[in-house]
Each structure stands twice: as C-alpha cells, then as structure tokens.
N, C-alpha and C. Protein backbone atom coordinates (compact mmCIF):
# COMPACT_ATOMS: atom_id res chain seq x y z
N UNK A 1 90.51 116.93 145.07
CA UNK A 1 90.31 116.17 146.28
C UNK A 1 91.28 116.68 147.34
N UNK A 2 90.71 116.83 148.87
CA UNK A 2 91.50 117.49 149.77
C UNK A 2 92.26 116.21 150.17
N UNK A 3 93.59 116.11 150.77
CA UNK A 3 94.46 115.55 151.38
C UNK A 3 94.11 115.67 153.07
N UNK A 4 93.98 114.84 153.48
CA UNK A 4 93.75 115.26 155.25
C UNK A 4 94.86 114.01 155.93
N UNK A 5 95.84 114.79 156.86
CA UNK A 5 96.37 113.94 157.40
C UNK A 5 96.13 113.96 158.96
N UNK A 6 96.03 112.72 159.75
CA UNK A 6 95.85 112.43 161.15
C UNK A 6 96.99 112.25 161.61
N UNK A 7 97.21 112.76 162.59
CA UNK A 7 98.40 112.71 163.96
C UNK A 7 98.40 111.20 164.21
N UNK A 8 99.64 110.95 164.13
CA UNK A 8 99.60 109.43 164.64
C UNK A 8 99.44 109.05 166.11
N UNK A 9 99.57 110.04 167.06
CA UNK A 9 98.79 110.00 168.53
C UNK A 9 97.16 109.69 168.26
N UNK A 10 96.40 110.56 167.05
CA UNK A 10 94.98 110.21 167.43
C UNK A 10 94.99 108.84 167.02
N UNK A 11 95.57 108.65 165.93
CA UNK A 11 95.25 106.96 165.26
C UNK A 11 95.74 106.21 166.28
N UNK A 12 96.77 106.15 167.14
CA UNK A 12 96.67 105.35 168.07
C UNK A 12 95.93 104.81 168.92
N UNK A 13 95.06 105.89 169.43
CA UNK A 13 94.45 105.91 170.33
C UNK A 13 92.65 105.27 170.10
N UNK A 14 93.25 105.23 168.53
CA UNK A 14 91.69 104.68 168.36
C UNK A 14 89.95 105.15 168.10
N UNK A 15 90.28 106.60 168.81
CA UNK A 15 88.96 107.15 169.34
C UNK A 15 88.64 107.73 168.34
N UNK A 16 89.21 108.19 167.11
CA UNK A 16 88.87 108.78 165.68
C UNK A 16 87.95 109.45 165.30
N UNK A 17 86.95 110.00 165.21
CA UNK A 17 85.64 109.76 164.64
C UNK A 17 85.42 111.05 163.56
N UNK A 18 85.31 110.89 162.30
CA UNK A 18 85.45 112.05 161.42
C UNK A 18 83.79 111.77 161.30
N UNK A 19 82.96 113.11 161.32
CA UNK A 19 81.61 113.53 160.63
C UNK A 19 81.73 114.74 160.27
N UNK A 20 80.66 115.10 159.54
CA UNK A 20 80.25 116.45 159.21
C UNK A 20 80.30 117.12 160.17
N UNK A 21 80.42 118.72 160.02
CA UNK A 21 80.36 119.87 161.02
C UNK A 21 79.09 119.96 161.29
N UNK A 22 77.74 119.92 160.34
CA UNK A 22 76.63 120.13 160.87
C UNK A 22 76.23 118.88 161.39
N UNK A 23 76.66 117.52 161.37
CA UNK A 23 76.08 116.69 162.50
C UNK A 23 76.68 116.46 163.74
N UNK A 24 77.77 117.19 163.44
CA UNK A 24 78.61 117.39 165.49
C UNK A 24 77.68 118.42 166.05
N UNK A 25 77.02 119.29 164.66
CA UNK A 25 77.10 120.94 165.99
C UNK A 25 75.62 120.23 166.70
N UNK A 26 74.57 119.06 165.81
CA UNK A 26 73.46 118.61 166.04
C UNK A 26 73.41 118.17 167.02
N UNK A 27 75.02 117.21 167.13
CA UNK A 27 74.91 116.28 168.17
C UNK A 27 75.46 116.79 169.81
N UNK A 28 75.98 117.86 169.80
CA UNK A 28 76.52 118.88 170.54
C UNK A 28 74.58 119.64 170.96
N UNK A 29 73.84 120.12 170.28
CA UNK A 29 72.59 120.98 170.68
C UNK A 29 72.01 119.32 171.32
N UNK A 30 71.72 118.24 171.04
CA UNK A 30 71.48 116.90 171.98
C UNK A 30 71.72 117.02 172.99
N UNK A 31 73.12 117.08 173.40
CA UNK A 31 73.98 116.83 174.68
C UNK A 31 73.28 117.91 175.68
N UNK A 32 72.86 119.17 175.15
CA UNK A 32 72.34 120.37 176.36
C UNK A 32 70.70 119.45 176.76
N UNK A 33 69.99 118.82 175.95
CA UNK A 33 68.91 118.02 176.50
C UNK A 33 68.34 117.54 177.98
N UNK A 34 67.88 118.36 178.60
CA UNK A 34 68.48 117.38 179.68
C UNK A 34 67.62 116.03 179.58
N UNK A 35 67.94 115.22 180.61
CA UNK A 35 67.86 113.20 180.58
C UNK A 35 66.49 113.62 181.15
N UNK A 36 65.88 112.51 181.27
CA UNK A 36 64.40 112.19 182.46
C UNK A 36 65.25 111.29 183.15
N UNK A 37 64.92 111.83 184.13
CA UNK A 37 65.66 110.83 185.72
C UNK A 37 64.35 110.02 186.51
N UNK A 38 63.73 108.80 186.39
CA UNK A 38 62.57 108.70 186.92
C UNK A 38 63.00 108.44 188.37
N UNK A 39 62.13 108.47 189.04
CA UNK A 39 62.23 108.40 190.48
C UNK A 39 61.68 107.01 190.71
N UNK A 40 61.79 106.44 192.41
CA UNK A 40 61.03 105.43 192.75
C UNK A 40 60.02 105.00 192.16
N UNK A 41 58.75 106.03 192.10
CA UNK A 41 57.28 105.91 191.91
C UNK A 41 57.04 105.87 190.52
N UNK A 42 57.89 106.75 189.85
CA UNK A 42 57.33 106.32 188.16
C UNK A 42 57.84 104.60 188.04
N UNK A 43 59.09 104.39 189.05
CA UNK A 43 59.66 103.16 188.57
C UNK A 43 58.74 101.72 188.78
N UNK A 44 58.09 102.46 190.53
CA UNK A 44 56.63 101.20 190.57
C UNK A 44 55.93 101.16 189.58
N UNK A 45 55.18 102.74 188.84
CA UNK A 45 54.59 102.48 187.70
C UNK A 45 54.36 101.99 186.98
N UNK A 46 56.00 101.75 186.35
CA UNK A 46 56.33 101.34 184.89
C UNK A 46 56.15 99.52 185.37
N UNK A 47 56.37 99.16 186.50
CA UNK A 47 56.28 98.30 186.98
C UNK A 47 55.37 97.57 186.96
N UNK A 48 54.02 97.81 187.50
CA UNK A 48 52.80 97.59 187.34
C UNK A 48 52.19 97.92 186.27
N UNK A 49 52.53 98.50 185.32
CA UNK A 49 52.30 98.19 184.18
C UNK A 49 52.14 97.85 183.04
N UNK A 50 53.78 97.00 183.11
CA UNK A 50 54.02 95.72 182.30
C UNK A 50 53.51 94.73 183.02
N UNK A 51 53.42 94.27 184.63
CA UNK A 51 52.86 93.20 184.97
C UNK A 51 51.20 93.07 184.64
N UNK A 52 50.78 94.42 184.35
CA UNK A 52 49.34 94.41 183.95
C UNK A 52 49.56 93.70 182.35
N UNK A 53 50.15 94.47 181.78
CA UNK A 53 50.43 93.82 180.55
C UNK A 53 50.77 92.76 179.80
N UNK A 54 51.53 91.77 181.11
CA UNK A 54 51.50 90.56 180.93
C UNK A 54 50.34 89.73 181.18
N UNK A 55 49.70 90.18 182.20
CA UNK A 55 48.36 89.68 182.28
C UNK A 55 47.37 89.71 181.38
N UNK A 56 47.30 91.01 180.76
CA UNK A 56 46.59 91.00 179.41
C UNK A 56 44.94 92.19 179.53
N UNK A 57 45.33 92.75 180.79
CA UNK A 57 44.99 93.85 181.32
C UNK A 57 45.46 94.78 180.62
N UNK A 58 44.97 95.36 179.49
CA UNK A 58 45.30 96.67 178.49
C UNK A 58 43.74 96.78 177.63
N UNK A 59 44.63 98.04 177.45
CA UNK A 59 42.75 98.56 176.38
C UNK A 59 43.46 98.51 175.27
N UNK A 60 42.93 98.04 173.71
CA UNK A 60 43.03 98.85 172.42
C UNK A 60 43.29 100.42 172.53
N UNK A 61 43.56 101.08 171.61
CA UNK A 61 43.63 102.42 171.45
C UNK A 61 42.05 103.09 171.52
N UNK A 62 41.36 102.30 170.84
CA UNK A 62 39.53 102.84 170.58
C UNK A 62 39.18 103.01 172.23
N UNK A 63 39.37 102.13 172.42
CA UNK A 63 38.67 101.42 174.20
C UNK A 63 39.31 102.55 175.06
N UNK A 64 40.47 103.04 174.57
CA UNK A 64 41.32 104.06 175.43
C UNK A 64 41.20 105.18 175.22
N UNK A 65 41.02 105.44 174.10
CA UNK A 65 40.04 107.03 173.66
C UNK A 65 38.22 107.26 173.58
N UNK A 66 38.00 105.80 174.11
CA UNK A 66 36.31 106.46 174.30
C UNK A 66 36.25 106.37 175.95
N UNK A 67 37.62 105.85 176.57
CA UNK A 67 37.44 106.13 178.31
C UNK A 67 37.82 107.53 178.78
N UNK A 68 38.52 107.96 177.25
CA UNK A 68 38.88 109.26 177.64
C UNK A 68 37.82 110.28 177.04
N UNK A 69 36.78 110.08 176.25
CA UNK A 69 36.04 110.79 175.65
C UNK A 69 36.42 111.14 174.45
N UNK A 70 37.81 110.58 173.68
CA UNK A 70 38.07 111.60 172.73
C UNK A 70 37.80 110.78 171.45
N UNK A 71 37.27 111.57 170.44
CA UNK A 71 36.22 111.62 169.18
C UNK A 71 37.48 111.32 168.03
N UNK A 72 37.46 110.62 167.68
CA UNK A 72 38.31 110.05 165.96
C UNK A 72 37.73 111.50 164.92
C-alpha cells in the first residue's frame, strides 16, 4: 500500500479533491466543450413552449412523427 502525504496548506484550504488520472484528463477534454449560449429568441421559444405545455397544447411522439412523415 502507497503512503501519500498532503501539504498541510492544501488541507487547509479545503479544496482537496483526489480522483483518478483518467477521470481528470476526461474531465479536462469536457472543459474544451464549448457551452450553448441561447440568445433572446431561443429564450422566447423555450418560453412559449412550456406555456404551450401548460396548456396542454403538445403532440404524443406518434402524432409528432406522422406530422413529420416519419415511418416507425
């Protein structure tokens, strides 16, 4: 069994965080991701389309793939 000792500056500080090397380098190739930034208009979107949704204005999935034509 390896011995690992921590600097008592990091333990102070709280921020610690021991993982694996291959789930930092994972979480490191994440970080280059870039975000979706929505703008105004997707934001009306999303808008109007939970208020549709509260209304009860939605299709099933079937109802939504035979408006689109597409075949199961």
């Amino acid at each position: 069994m390896r011995t690992i000792t921590i600097p008592r500056t990091l333990a102070r500080e709280g921020d610690l965080v021991i993982i694996p090397r291959k789930e930092y380098e994972a979480l490191l190739r994440l970080k280059k991701v870039r975000e979706f930034v929505p703008t105004s208009e997707h934001k009306r979107a999303l808008a109007r389309g939970q208020r549709n949704l509260k209304k009860g204005r939605s299709l099933s999935y079937d109802a939504f793939a035979q408006a689109l034509g597409i075949e199961n």
